[in-house]
PDB file of N, CA and C in Angstrom:
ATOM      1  N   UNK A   1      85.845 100.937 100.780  1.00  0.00           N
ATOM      2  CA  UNK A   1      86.837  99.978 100.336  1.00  0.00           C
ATOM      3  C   UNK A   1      88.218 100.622 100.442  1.00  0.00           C
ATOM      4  N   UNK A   2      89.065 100.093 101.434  1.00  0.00           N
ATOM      5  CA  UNK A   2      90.534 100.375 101.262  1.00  0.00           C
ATOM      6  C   UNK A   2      91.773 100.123 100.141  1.00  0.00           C
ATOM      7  N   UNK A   3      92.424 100.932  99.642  1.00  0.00           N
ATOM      8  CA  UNK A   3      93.240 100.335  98.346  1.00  0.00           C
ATOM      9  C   UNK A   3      94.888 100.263  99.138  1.00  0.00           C
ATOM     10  N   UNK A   4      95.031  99.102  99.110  1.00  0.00           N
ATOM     11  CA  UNK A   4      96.373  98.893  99.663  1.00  0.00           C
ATOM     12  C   UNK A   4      97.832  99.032  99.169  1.00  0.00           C
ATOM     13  N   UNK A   5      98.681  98.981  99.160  1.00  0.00           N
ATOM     14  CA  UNK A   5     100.096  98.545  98.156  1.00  0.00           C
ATOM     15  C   UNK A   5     100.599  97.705  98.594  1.00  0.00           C
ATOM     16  N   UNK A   6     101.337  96.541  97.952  1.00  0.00           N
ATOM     17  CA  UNK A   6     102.399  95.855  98.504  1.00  0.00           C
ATOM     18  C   UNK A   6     104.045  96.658  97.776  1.00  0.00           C
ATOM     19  N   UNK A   7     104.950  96.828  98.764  1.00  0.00           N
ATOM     20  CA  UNK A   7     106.230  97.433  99.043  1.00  0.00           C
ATOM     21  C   UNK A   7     106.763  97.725  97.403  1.00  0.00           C
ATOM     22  N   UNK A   8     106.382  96.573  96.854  1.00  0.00           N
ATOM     23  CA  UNK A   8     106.353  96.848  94.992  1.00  0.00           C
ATOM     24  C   UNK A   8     105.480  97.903  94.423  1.00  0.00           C
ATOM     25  N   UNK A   9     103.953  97.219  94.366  1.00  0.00           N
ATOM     26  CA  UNK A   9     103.086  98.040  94.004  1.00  0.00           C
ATOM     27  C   UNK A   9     103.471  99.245  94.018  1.00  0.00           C
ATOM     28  N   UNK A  10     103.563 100.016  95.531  1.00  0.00           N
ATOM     29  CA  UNK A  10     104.153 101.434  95.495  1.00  0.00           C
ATOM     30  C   UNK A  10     105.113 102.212  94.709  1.00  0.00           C
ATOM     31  N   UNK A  11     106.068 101.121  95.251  1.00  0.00           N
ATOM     32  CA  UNK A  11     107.338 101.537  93.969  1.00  0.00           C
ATOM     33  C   UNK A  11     106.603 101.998  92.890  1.00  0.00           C
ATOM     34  N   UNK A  12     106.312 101.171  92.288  1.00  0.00           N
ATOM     35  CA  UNK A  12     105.874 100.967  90.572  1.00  0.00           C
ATOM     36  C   UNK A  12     104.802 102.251  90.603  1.00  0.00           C
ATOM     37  N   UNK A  13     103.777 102.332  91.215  1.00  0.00           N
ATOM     38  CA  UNK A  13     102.934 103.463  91.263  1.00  0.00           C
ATOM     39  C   UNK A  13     103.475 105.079  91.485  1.00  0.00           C
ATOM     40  N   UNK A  14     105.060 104.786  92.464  1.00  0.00           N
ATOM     41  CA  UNK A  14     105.381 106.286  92.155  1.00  0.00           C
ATOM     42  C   UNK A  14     106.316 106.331  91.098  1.00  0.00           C
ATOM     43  N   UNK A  15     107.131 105.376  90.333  1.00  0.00           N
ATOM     44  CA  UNK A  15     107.376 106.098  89.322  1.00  0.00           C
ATOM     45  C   UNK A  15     106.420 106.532  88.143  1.00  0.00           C
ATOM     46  N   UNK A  16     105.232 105.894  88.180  1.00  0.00           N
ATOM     47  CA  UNK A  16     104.529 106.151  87.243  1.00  0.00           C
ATOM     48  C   UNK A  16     104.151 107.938  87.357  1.00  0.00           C
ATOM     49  N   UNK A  17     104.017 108.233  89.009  1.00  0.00           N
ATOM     50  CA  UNK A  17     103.605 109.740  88.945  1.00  0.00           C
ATOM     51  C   UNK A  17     104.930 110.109  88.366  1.00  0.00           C
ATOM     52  N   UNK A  18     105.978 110.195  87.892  1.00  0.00           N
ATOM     53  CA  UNK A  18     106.859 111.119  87.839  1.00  0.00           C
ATOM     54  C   UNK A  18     107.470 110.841  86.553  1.00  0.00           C
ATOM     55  N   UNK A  19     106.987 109.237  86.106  1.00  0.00           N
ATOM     56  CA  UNK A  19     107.526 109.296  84.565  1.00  0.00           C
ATOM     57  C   UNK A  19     106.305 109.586  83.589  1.00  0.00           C
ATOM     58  N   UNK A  20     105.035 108.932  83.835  1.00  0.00           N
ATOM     59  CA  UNK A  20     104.502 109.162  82.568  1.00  0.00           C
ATOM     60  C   UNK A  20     102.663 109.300  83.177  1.00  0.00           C
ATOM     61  N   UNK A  21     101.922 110.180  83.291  1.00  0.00           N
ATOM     62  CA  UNK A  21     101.001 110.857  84.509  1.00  0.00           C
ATOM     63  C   UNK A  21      99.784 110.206  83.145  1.00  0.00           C
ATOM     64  N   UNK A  22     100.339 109.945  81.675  1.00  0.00           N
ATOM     65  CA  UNK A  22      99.028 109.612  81.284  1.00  0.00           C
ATOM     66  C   UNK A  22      98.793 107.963  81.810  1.00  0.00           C
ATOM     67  N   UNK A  23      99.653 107.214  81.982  1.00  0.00           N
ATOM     68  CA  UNK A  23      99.723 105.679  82.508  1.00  0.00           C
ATOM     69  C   UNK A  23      98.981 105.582  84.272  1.00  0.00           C
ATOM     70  N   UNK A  24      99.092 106.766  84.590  1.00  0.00           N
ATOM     71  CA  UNK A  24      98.781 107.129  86.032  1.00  0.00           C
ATOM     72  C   UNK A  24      97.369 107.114  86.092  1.00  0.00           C
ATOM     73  N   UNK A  25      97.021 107.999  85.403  1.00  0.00           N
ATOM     74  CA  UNK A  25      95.773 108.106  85.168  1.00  0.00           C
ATOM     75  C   UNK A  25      94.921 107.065  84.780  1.00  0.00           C
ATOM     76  N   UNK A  26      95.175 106.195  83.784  1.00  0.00           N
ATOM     77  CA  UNK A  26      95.049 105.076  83.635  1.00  0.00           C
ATOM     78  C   UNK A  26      95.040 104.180  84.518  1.00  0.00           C
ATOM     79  N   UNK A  27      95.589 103.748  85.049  1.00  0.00           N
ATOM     80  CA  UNK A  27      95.819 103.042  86.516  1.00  0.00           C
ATOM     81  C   UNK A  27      94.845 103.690  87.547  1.00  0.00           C
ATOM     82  N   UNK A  28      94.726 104.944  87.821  1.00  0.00           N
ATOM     83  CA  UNK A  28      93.255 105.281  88.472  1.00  0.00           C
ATOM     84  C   UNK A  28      92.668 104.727  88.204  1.00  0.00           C
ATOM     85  N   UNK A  29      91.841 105.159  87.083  1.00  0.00           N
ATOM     86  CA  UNK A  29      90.851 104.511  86.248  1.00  0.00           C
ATOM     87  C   UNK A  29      90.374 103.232  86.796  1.00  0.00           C
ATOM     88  N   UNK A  30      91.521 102.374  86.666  1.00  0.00           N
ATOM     89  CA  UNK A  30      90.944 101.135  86.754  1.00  0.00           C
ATOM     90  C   UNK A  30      90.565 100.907  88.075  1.00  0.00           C
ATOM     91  N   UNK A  31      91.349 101.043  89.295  1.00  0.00           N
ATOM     92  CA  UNK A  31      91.413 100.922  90.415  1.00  0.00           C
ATOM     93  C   UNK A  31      89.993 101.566  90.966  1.00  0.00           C
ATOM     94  N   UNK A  32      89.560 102.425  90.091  1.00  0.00           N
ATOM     95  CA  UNK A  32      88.113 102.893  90.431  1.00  0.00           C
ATOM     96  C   UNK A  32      87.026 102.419  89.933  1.00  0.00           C
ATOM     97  N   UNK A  33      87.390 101.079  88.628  1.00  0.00           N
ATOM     98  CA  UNK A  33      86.682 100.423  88.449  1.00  0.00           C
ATOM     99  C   UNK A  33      86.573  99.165  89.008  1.00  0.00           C
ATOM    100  N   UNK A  34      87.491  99.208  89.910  1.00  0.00           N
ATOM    101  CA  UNK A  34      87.563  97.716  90.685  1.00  0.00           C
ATOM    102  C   UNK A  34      86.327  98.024  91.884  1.00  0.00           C
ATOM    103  N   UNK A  35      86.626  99.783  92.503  1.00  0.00           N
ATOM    104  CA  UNK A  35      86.066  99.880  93.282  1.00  0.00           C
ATOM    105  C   UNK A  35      84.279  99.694  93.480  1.00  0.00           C
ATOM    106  N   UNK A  36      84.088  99.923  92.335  1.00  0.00           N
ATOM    107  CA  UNK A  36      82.350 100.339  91.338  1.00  0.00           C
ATOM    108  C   UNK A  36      81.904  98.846  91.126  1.00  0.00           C
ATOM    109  N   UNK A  37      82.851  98.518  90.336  1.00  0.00           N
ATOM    110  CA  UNK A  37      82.423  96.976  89.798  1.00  0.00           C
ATOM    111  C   UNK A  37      82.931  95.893  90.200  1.00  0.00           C
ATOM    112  N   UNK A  38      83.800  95.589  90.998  1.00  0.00           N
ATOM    113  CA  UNK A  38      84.203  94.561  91.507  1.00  0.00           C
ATOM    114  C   UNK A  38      85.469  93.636  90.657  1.00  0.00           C
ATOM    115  N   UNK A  39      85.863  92.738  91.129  1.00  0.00           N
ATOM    116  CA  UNK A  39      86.867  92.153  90.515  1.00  0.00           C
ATOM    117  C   UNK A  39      87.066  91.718  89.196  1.00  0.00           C
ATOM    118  N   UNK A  40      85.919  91.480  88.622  1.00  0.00           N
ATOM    119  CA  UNK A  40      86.219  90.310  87.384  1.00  0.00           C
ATOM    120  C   UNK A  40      84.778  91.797  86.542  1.00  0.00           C
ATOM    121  N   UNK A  41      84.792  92.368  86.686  1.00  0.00           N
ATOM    122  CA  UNK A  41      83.784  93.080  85.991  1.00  0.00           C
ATOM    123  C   UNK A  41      84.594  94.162  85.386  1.00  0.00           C
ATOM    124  N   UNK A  42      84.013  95.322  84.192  1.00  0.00           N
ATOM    125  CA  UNK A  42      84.798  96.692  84.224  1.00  0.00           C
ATOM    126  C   UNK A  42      85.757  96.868  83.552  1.00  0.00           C
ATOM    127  N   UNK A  43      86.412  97.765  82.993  1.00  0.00           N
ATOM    128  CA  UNK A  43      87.703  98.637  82.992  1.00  0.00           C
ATOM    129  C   UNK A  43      88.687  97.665  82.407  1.00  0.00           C
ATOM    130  N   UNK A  44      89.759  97.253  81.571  1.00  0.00           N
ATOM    131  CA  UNK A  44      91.045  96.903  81.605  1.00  0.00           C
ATOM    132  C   UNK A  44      90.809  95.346  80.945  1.00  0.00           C
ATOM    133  N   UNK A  45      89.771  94.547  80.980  1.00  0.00           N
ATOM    134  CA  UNK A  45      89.600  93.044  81.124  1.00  0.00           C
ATOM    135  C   UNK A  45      90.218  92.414  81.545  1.00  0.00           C
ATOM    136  N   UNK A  46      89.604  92.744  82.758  1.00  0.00           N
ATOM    137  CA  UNK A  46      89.935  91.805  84.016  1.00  0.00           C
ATOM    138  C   UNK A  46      90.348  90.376  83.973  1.00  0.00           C
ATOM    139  N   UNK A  47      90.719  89.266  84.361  1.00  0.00           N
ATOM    140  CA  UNK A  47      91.065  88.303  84.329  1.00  0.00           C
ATOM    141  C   UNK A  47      91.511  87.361  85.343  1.00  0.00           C
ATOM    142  N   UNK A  48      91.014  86.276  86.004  1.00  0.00           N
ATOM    143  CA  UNK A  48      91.934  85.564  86.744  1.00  0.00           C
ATOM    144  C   UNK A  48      93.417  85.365  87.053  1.00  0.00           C
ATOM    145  N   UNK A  49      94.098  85.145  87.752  1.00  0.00           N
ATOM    146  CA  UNK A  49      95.342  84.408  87.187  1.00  0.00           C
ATOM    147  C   UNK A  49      95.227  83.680  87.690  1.00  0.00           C
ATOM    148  N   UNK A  50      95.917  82.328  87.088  1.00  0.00           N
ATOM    149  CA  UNK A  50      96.399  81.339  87.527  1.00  0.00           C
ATOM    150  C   UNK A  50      97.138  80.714  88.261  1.00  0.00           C
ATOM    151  N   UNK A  51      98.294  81.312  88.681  1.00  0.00           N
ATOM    152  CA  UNK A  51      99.264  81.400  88.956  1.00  0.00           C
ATOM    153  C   UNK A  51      99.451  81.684  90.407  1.00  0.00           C
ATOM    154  N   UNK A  52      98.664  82.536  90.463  1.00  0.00           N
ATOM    155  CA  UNK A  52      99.170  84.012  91.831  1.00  0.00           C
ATOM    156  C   UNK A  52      97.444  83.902  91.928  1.00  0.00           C
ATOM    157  N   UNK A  53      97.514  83.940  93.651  1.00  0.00           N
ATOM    158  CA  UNK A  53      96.306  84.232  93.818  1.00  0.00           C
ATOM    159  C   UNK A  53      95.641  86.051  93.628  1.00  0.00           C
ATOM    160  N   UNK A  54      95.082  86.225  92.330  1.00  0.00           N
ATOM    161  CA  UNK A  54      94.736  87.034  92.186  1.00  0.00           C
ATOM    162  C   UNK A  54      94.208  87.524  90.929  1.00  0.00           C
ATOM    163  N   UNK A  55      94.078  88.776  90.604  1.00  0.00           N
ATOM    164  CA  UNK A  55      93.602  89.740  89.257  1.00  0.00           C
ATOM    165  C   UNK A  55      94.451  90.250  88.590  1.00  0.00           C
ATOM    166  N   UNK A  56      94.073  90.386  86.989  1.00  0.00           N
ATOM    167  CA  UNK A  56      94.919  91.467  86.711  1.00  0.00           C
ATOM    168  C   UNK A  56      94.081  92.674  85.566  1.00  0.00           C
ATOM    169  N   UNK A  57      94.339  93.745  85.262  1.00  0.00           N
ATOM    170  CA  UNK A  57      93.958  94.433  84.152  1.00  0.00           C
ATOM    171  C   UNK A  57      94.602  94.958  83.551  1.00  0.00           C
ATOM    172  N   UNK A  58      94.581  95.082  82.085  1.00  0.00           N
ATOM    173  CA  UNK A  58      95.418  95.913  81.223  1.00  0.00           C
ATOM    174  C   UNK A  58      95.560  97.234  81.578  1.00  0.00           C
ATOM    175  N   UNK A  59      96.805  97.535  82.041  1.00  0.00           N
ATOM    176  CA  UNK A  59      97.128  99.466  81.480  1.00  0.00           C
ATOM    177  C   UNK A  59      97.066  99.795  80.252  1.00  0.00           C
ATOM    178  N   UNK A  60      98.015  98.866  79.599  1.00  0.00           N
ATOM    179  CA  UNK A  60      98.301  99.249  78.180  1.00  0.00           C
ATOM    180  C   UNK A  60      98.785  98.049  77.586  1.00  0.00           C
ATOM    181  N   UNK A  61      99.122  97.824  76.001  1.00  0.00           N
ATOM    182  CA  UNK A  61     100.150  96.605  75.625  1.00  0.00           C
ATOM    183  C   UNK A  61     100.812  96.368  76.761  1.00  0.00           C
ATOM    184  N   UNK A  62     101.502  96.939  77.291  1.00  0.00           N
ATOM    185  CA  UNK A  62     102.971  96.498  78.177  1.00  0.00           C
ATOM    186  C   UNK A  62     102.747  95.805  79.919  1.00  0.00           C
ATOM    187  N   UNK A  63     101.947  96.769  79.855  1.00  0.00           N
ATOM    188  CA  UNK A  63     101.489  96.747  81.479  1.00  0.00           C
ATOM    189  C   UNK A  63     100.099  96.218  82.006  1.00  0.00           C
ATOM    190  N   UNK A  64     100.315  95.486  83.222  1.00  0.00           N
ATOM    191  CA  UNK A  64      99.281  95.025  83.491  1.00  0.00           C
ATOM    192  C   UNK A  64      99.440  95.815  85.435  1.00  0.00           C
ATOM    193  N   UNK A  65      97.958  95.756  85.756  1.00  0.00           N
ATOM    194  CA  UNK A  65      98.081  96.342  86.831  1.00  0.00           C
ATOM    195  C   UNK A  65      97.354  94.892  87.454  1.00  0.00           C
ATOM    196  N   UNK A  66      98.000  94.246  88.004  1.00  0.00           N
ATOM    197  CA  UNK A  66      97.905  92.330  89.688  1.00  0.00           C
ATOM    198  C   UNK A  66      97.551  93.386  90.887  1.00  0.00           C
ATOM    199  N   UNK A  67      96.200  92.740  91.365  1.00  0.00           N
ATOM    200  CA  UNK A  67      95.659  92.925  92.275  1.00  0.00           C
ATOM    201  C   UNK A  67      94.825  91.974  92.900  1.00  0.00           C
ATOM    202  N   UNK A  68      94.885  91.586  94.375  1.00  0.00           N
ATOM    203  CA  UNK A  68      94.291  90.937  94.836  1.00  0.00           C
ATOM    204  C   UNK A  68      92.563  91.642  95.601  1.00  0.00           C
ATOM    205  N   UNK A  69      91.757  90.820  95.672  1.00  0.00           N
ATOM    206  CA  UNK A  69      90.542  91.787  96.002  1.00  0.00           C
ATOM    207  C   UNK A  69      89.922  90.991  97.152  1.00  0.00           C
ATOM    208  N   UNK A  70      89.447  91.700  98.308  1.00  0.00           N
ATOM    209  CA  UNK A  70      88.473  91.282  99.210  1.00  0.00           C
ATOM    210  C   UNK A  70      87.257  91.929  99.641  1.00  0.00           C
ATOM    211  N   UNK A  71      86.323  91.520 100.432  1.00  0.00           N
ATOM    212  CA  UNK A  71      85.345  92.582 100.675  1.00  0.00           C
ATOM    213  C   UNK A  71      85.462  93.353 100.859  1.00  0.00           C
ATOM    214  N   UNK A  72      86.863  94.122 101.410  1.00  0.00           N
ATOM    215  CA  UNK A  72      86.566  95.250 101.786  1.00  0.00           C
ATOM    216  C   UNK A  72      88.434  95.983 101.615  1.00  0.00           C
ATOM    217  N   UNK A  73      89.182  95.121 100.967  1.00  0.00           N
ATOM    218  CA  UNK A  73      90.452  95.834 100.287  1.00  0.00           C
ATOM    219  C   UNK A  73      90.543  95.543  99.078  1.00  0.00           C
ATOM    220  N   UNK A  74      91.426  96.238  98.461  1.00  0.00           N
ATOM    221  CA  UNK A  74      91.788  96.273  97.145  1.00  0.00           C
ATOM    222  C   UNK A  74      93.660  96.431  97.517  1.00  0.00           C
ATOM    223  N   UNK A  75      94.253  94.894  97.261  1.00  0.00           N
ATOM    224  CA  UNK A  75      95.796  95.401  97.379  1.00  0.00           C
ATOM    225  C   UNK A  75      96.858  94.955  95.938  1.00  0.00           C
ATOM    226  N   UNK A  76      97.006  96.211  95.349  1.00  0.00           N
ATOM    227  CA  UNK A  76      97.736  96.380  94.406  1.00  0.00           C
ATOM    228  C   UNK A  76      99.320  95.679  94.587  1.00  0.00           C
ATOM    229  N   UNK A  77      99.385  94.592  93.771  1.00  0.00           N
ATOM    230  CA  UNK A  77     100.406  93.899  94.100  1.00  0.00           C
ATOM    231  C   UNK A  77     101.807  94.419  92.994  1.00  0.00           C
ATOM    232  N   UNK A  78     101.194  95.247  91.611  1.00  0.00           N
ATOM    233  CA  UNK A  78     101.986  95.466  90.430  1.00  0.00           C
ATOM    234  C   UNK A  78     101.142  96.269  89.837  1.00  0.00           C
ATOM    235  N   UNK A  79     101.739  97.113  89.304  1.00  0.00           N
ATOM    236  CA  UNK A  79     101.384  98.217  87.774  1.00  0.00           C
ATOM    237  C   UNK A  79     102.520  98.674  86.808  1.00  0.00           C
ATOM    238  N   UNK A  80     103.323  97.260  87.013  1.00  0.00           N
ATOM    239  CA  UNK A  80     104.252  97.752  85.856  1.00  0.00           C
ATOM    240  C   UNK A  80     104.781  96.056  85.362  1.00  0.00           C
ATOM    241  N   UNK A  81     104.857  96.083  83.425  1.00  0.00           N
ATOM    242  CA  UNK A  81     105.255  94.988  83.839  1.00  0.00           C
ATOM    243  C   UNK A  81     104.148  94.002  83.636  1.00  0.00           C
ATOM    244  N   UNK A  82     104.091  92.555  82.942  1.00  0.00           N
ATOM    245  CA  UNK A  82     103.469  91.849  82.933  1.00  0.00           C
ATOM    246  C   UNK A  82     103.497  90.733  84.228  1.00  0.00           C
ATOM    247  N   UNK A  83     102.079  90.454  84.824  1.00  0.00           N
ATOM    248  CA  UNK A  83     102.712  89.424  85.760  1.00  0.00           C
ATOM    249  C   UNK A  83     103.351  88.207  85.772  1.00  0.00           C
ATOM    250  N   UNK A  84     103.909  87.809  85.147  1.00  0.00           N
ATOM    251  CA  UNK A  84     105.003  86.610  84.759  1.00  0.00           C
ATOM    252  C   UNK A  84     105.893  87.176  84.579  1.00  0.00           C
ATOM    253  N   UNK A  85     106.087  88.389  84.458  1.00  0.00           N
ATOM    254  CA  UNK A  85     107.729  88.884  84.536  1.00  0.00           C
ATOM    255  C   UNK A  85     108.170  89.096  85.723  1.00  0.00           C
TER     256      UNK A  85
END
């Protein structure tokens, strides 16, 4: 399974290496539970959205990590940030 970024995603994923490595880690985490268990299963409680074609899981209160999933990618659309913001 490939894990993708969109031009955001990235962003948001490298400041996380350089501001706060326990949120990072976290965000692994999940992304490796997407990989194991699939979309709506696992890690974070997963969730539909409505909105946006896609997923999301909790990092923390603040943050949610939006991801879209296919057979065979995983593309991280956000990890910072609720998705309605």
């Amino acid at each position: 399974m490939n894990v993708l970024f969109t031009p955001t995603g990235w962003n948001e994923y490298l400041i996380w290496q350089t501001e706060d490595r326990k949120t990072l880690i976290k965000i692994n985490r999940l992304i490796k539970s997407i990989m194991i268990d699939g979309a709506l299963k696992g890690e974070g409680k997963p969730e539909i959205l409505r909105y946006i074609n896609g997923y999301s899981r909790r990092i923390d209160e603040q943050n949610r990590l939006v991801y879209q999933y296919t057979k065979t990618d995983i593309i991280i659309l956000s990890c910072e940030g609720h998705y309605d913001e």
